[in-house]
C-alpha atoms as a PDB file:
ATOM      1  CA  UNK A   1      -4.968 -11.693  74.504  1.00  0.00           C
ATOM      2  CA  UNK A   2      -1.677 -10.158  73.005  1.00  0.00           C
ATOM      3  CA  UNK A   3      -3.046  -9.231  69.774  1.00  0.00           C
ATOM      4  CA  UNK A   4      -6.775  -8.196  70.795  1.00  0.00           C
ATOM      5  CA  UNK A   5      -6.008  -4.684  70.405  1.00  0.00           C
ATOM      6  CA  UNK A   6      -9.172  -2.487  69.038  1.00  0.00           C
ATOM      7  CA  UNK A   7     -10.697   1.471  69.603  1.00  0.00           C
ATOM      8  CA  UNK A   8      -7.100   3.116  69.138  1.00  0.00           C
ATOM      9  CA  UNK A   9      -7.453   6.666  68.604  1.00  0.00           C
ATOM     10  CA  UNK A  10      -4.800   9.291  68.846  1.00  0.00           C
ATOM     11  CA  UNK A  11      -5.193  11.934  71.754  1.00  0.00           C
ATOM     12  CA  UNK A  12      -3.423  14.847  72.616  1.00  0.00           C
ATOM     13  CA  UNK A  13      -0.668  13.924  75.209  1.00  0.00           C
ATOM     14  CA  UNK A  14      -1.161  15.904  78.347  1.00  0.00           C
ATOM     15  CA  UNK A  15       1.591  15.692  81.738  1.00  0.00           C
ATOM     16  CA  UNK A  16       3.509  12.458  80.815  1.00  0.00           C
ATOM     17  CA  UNK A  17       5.582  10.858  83.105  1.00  0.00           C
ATOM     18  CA  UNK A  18       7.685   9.354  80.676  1.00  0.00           C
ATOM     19  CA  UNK A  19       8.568  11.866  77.561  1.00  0.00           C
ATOM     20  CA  UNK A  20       8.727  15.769  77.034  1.00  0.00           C
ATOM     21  CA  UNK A  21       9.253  17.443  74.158  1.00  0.00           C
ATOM     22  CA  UNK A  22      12.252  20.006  73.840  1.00  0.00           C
ATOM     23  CA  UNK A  23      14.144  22.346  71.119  1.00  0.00           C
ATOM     24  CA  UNK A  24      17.799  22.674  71.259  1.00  0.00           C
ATOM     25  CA  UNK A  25      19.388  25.768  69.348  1.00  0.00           C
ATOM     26  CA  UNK A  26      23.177  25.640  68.501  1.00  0.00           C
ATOM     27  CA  UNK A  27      25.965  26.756  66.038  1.00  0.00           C
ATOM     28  CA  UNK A  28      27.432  24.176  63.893  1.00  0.00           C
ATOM     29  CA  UNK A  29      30.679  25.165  62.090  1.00  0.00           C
ATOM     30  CA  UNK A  30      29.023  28.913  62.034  1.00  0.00           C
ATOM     31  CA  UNK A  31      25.404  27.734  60.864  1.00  0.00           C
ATOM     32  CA  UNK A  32      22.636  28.358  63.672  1.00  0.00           C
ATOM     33  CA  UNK A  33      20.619  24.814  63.598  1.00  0.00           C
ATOM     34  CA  UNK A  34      17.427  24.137  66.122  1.00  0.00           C
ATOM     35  CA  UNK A  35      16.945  20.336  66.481  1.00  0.00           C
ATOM     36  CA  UNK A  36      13.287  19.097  68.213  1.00  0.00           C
ATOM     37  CA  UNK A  37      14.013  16.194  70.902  1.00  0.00           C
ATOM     38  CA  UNK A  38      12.302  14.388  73.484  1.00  0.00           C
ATOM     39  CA  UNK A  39      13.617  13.720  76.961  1.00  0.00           C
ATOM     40  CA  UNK A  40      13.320  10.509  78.223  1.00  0.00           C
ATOM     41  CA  UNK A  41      14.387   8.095  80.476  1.00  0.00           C
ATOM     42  CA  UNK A  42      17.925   5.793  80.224  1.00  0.00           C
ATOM     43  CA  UNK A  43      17.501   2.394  80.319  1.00  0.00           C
ATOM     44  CA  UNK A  44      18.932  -1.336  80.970  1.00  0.00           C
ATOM     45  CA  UNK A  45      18.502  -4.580  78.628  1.00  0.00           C
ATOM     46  CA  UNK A  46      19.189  -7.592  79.400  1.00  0.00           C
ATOM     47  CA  UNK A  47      20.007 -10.305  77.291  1.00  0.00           C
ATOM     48  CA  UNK A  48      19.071 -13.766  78.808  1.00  0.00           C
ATOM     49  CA  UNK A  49      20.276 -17.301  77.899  1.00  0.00           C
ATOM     50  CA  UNK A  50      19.801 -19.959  79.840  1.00  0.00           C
ATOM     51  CA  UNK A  51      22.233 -22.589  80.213  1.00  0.00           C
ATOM     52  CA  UNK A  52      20.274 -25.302  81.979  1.00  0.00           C
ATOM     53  CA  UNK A  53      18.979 -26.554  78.030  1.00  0.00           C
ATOM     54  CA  UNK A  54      22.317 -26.909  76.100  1.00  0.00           C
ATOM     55  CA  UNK A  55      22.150 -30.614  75.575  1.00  0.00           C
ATOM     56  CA  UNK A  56      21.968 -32.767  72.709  1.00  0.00           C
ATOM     57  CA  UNK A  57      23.517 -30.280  70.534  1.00  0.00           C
ATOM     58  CA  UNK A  58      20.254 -28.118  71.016  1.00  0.00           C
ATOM     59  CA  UNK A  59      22.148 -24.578  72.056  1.00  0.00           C
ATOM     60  CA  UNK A  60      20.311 -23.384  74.870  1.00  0.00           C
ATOM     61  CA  UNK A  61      17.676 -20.983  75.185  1.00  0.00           C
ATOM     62  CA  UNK A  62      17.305 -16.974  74.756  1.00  0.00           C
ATOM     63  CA  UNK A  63      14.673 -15.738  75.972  1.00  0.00           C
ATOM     64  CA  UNK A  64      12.613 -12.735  74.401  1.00  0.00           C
ATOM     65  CA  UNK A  65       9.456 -10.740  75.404  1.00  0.00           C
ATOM     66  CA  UNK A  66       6.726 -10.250  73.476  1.00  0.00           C
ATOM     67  CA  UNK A  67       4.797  -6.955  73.873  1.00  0.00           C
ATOM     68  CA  UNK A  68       2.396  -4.326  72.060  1.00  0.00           C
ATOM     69  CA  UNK A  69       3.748  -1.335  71.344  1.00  0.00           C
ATOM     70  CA  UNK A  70       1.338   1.756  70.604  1.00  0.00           C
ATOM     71  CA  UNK A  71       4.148   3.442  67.998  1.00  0.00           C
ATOM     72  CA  UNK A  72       4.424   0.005  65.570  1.00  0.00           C
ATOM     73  CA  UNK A  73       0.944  -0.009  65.896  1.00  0.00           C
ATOM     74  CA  UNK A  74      -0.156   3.025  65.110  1.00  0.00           C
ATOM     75  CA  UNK A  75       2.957   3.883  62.383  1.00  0.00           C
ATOM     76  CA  UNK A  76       1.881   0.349  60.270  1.00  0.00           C
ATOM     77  CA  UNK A  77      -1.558   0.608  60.295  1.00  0.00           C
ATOM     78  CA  UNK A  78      -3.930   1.658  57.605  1.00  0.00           C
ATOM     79  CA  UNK A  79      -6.694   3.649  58.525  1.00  0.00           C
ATOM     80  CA  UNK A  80      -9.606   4.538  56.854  1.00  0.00           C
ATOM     81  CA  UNK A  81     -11.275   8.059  57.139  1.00  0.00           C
ATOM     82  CA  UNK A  82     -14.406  10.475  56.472  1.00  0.00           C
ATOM     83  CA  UNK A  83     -14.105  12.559  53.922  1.00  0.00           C
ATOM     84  CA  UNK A  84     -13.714  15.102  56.893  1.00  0.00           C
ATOM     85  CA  UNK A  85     -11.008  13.529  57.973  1.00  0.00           C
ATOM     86  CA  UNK A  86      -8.850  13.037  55.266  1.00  0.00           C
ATOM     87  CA  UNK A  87      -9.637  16.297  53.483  1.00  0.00           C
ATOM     88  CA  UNK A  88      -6.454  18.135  52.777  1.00  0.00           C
ATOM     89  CA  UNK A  89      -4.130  15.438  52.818  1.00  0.00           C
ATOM     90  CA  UNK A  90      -4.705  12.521  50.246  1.00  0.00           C
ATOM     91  CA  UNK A  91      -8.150  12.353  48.673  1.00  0.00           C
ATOM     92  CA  UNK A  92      -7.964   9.800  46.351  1.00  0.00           C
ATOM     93  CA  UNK A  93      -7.523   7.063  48.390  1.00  0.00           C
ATOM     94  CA  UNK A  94      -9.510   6.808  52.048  1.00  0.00           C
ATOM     95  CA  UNK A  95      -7.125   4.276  53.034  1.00  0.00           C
ATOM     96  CA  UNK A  96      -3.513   5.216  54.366  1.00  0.00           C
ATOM     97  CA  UNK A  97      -1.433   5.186  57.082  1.00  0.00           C
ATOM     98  CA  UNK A  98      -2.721   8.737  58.716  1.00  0.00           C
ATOM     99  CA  UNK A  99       0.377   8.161  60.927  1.00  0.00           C
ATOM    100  CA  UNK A 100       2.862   8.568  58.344  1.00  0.00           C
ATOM    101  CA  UNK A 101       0.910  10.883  55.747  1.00  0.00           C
ATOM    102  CA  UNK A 102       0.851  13.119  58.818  1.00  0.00           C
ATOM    103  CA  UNK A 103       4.292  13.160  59.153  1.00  0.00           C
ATOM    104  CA  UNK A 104       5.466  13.221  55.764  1.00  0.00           C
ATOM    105  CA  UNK A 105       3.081  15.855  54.726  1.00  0.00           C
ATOM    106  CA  UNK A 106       3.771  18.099  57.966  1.00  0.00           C
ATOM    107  CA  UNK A 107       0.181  17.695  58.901  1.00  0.00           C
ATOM    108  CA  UNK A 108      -0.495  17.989  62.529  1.00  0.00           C
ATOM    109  CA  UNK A 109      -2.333  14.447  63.894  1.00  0.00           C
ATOM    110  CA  UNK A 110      -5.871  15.216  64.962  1.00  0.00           C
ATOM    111  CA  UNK A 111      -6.985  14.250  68.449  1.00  0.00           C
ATOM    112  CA  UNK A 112      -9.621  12.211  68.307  1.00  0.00           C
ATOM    113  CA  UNK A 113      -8.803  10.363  64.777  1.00  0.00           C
ATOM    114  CA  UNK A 114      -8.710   6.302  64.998  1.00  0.00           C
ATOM    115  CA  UNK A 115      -9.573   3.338  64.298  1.00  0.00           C
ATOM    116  CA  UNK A 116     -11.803   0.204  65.567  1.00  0.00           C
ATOM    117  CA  UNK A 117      -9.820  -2.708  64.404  1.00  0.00           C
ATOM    118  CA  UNK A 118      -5.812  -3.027  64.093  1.00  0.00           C
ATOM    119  CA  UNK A 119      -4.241  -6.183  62.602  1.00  0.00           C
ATOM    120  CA  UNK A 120      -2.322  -6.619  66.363  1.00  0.00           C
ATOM    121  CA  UNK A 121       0.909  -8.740  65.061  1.00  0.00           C
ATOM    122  CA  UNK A 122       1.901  -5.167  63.609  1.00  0.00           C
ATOM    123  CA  UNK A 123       2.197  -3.662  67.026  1.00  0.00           C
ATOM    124  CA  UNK A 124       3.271  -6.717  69.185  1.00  0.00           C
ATOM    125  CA  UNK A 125       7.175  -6.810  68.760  1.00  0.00           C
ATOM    126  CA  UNK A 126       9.543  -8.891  69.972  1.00  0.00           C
ATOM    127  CA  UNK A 127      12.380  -7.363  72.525  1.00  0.00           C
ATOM    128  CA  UNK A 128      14.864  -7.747  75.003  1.00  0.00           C
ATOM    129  CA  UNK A 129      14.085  -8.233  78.772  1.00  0.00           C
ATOM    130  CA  UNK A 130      14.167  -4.144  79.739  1.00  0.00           C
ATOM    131  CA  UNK A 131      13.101  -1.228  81.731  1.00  0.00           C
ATOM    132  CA  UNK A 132      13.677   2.319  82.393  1.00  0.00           C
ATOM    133  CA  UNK A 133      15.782   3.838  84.956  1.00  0.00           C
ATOM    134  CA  UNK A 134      13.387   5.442  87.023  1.00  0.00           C
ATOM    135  CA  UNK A 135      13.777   4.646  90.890  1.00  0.00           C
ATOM    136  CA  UNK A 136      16.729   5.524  92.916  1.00  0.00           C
ATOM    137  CA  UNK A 137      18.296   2.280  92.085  1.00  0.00           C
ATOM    138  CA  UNK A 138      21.877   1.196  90.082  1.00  0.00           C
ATOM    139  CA  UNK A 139      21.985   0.045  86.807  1.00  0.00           C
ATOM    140  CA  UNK A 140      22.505  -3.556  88.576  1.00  0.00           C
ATOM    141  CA  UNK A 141      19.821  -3.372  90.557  1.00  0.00           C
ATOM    142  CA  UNK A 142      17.519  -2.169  88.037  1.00  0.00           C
ATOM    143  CA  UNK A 143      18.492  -4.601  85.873  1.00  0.00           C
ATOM    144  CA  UNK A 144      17.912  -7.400  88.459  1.00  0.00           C
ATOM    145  CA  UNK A 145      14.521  -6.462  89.032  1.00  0.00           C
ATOM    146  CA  UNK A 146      13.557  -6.550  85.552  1.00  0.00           C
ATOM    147  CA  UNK A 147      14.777  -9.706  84.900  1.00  0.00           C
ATOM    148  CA  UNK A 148      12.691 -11.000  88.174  1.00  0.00           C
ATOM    149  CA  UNK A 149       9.288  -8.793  87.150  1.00  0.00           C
ATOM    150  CA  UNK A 150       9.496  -9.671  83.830  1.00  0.00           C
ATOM    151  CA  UNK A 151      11.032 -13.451  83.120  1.00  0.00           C
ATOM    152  CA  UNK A 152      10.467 -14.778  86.353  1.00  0.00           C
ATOM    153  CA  UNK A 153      14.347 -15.671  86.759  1.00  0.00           C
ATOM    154  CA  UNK A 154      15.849 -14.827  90.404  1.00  0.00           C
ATOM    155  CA  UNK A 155      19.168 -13.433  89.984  1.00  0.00           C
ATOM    156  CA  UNK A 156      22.006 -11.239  91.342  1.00  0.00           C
ATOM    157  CA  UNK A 157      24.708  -8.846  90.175  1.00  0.00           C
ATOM    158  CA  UNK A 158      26.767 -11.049  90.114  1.00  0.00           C
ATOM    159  CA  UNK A 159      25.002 -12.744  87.737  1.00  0.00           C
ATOM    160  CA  UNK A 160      25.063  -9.365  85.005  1.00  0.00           C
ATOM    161  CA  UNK A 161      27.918  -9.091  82.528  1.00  0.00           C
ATOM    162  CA  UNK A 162      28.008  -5.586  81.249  1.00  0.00           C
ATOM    163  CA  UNK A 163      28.120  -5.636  77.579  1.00  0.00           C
ATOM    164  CA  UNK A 164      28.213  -1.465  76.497  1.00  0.00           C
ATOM    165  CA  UNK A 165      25.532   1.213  76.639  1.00  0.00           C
ATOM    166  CA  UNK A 166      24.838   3.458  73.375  1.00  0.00           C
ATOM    167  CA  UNK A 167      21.899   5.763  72.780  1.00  0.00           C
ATOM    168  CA  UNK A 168      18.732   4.060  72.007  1.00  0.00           C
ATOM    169  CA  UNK A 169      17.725   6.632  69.728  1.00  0.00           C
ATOM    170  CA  UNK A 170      19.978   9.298  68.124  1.00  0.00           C
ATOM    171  CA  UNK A 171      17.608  11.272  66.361  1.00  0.00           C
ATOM    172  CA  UNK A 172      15.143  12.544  68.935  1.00  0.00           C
ATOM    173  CA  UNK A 173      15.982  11.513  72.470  1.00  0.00           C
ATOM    174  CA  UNK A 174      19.990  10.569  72.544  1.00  0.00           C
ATOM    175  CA  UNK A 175      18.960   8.465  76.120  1.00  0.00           C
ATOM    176  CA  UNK A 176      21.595   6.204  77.314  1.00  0.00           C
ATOM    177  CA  UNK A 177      20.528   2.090  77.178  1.00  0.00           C
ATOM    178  CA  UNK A 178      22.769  -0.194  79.132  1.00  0.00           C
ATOM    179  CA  UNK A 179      22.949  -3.544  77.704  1.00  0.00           C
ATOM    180  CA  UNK A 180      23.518  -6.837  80.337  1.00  0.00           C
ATOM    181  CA  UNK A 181      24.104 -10.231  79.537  1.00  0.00           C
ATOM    182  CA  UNK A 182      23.043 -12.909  81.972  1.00  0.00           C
ATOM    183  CA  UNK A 183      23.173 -16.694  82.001  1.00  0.00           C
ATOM    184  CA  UNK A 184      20.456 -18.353  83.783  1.00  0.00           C
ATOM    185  CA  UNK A 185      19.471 -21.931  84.843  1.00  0.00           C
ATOM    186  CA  UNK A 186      16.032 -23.792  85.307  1.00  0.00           C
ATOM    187  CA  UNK A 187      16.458 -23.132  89.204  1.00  0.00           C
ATOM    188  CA  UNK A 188      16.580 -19.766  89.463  1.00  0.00           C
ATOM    189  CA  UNK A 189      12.641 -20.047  88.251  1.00  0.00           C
ATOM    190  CA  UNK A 190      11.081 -18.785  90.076  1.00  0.00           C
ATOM    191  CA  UNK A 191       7.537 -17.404  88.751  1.00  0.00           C
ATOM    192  CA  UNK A 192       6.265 -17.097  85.260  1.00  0.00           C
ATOM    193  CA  UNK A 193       7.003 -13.431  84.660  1.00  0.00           C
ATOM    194  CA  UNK A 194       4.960 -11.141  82.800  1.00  0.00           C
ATOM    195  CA  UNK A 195       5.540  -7.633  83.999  1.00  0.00           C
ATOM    196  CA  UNK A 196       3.690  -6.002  86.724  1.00  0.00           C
ATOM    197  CA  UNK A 197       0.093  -5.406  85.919  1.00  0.00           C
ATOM    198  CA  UNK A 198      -0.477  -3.050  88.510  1.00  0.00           C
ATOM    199  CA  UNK A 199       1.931  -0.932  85.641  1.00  0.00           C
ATOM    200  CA  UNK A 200      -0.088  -1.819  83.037  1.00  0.00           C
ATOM    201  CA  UNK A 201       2.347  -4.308  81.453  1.00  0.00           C
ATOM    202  CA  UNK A 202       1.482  -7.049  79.375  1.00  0.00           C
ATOM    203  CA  UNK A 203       4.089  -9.615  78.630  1.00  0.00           C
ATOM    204  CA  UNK A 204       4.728 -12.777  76.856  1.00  0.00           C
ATOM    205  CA  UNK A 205       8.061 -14.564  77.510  1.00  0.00           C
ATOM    206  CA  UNK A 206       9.426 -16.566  74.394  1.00  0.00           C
ATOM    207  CA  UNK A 207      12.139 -18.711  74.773  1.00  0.00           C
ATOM    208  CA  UNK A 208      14.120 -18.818  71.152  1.00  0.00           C
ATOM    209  CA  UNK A 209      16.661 -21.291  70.363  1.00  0.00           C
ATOM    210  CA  UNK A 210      19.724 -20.375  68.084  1.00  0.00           C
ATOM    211  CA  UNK A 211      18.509 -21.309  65.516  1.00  0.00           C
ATOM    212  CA  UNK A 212      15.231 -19.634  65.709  1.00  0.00           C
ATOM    213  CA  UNK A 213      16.949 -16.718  66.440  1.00  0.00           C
ATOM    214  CA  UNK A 214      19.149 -16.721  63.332  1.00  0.00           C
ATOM    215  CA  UNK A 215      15.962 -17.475  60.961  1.00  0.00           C
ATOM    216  CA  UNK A 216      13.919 -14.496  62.738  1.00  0.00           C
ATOM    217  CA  UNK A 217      16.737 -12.012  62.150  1.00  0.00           C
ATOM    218  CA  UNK A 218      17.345 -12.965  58.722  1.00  0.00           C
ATOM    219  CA  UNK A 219      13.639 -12.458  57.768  1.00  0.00           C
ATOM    220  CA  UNK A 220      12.413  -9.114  55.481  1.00  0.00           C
ATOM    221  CA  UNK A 221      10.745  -7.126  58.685  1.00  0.00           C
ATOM    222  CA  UNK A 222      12.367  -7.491  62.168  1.00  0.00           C
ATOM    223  CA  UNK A 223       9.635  -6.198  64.464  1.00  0.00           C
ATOM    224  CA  UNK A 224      12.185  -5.643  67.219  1.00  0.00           C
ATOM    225  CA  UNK A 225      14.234  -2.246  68.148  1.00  0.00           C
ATOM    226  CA  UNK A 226      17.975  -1.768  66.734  1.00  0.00           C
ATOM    227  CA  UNK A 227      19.394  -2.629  70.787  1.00  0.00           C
ATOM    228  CA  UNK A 228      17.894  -6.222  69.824  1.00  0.00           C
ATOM    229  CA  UNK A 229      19.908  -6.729  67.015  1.00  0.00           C
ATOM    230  CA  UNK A 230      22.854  -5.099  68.686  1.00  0.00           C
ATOM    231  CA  UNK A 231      22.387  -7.378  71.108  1.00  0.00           C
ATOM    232  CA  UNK A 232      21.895 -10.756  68.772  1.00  0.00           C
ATOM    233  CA  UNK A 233      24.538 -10.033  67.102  1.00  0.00           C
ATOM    234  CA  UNK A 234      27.089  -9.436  70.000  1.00  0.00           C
ATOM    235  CA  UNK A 235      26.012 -13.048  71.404  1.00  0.00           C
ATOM    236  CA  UNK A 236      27.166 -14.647  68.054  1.00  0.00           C
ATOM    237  CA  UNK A 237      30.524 -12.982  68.049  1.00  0.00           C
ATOM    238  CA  UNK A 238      31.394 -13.127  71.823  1.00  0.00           C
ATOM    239  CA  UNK A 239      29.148 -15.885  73.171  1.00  0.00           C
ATOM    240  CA  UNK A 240      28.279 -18.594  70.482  1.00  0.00           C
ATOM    241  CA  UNK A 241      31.599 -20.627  70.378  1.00  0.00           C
ATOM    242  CA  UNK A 242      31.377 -21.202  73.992  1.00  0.00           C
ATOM    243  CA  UNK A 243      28.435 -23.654  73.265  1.00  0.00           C
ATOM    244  CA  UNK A 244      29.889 -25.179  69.610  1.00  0.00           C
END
C-alpha cells in the first residue's frame, strides 16, 4: 500500500549510486565563497495527455504518478524523542520535526534516530512521469522508456515534443531536467505501468482531468516538485486552447 510506510530511521549514507556530496571554492567579484553541492544525475520528464478522452467537453486526461518520497517524508514529519535524543536541541517540547531542527540549528542528524509510524500522505507526492539519465541512452530514448516502465503507454520519438530543460535544483545540485510533452491515445496501452520493481519502484498512475488539475494547483500545499508546476503551467499557455 502507497501510504503504509513505518520503521523510518535515518542512517548514515555510505557508497551511493545516485548522489555525492562536493565543495566548490571560488571568487565572486573579489570575495572567496565555498558553496556545499551534491552531484547528481540529469534527468527527463515527461508530461502526458492523452487525447483518446477529449469528448463531451471533458478535456482529456493528464496523467500523474504517485510516489513516496523519503525527503517529504522525513522533512514533514514530527518525531518524538528520548530525552537522550533530543538533549541539546529543543527540550521543551519532545515533539518536532528532528529533520528541520537539525538543520536549522546546525545539528548534525544522528544515525540511528526514527520513528515507527509516519502519517504516509506527507511523503507520497504527486509528479511527472520521470527518470534519471543513467544508461548510455539519448534523452529520447530515455524518455521513451520511462513513459513505457512507468505509465504503461508504448510510444516513440516521434511521439516527444521537447519543451526546455532548466536545473531541477539550483541550490545544491544545478543537474540539468529535460522536460517532454507527449500526446497519447487509449491504443498505445499497453500494460498498467508502475515502475520496475526489480528497482525498487513503487508507482501509482493518476489520470487528472483539467479541471482537477487546476483545483490541485490552486490548493495551500502542492506536494509535487517546482518541474511539475513548470510543467502545468506551460500546458495551459501553449497547449489548452487546442482543446477549447
Amino acid at each position: 500500500m502507497m501510504e503504509d510506510i513505518k520503521d523510518v530511521k535515518f542512517v548514515e549514507m555510505k557508497d551511493s549510486k545516485f548522489l555525492r556530496p562536493y565543495r566548490v571554492v571560488y571568487k565572486q567579484d573579489g570575495v572567496e565563497k565555498i558553496w556545499d553541492c551534491i552531484r547528481a544525475h540529469n534527468s527527463v520528464s515527461i508530461l502526458i495527455f492523452n487525447i483518446t478522452r477529449v469528448r463531451l467537453g471533458h478535456l482529456g486526461q493528464a496523467l500523474r504518478l504517485r510516489q513516496a518520497r523519503g525527503p517529504s517524508a522525513a522533512a514533514r514529519t514530527d518525531l518524538k524523542l528520548s530525552i537522550e535524543e533530543r538533549e541539546g536541541i529543543l527540550k521543551e517540547n519532545i515533539y518536532l520535526n528532528y529533520f528541520r531542527v537539525c538543520a536549522e540549528k546546525n545539528i548534525e542528524i544522528k544515525s540511528g534516530v526514527g520513528w515507527e509510524d509516519v502519517d504516509g500522505k506527507v511523503g507520497v507526492t504527486l509528479e511527472l512521469c520521470a527518470g534519471i539519465v543513467d544508461k548510455d541512452l539519448s534523452l529520447e530514448d530515455t524518455a521513451v522508456a520511462e513513459v513505457l516502465e512507468e505509465c504503461g503507454y508504448e510510444i516513440q520519438v516521434e511521439n516527444l515534443e521537447k519543451v526546455s530543460s532548466y536545473p531541477s535544483s539550483v541550490g545544491s545540485c544545478g543537474d540539468l531536467q529535460t522536460l517532454f510533452y507527449a500526446e497519447v491515445s487509449d491504443n498505445q496501452k499497453v500494460s498498467q505501468g508502475g515502475g520496475l520493481q526489480a528497482e525498487g519502484e513503487l508507482i501509482n498512475v493518476r489520470e487528472m482531468s483539467i479541471d482537477e488539475v487546476k483545483e490541485y494547483v490552486s490548493t495551500d500545499c502542492v506536494n509535487s516538485p517546482t518541474g511539475f508546476l513548470y510543467a502545468v503551467s506551460w500546458f495551459m499557455l501553449n497547449k489548452l486552447s487546442k482543446y477549447n
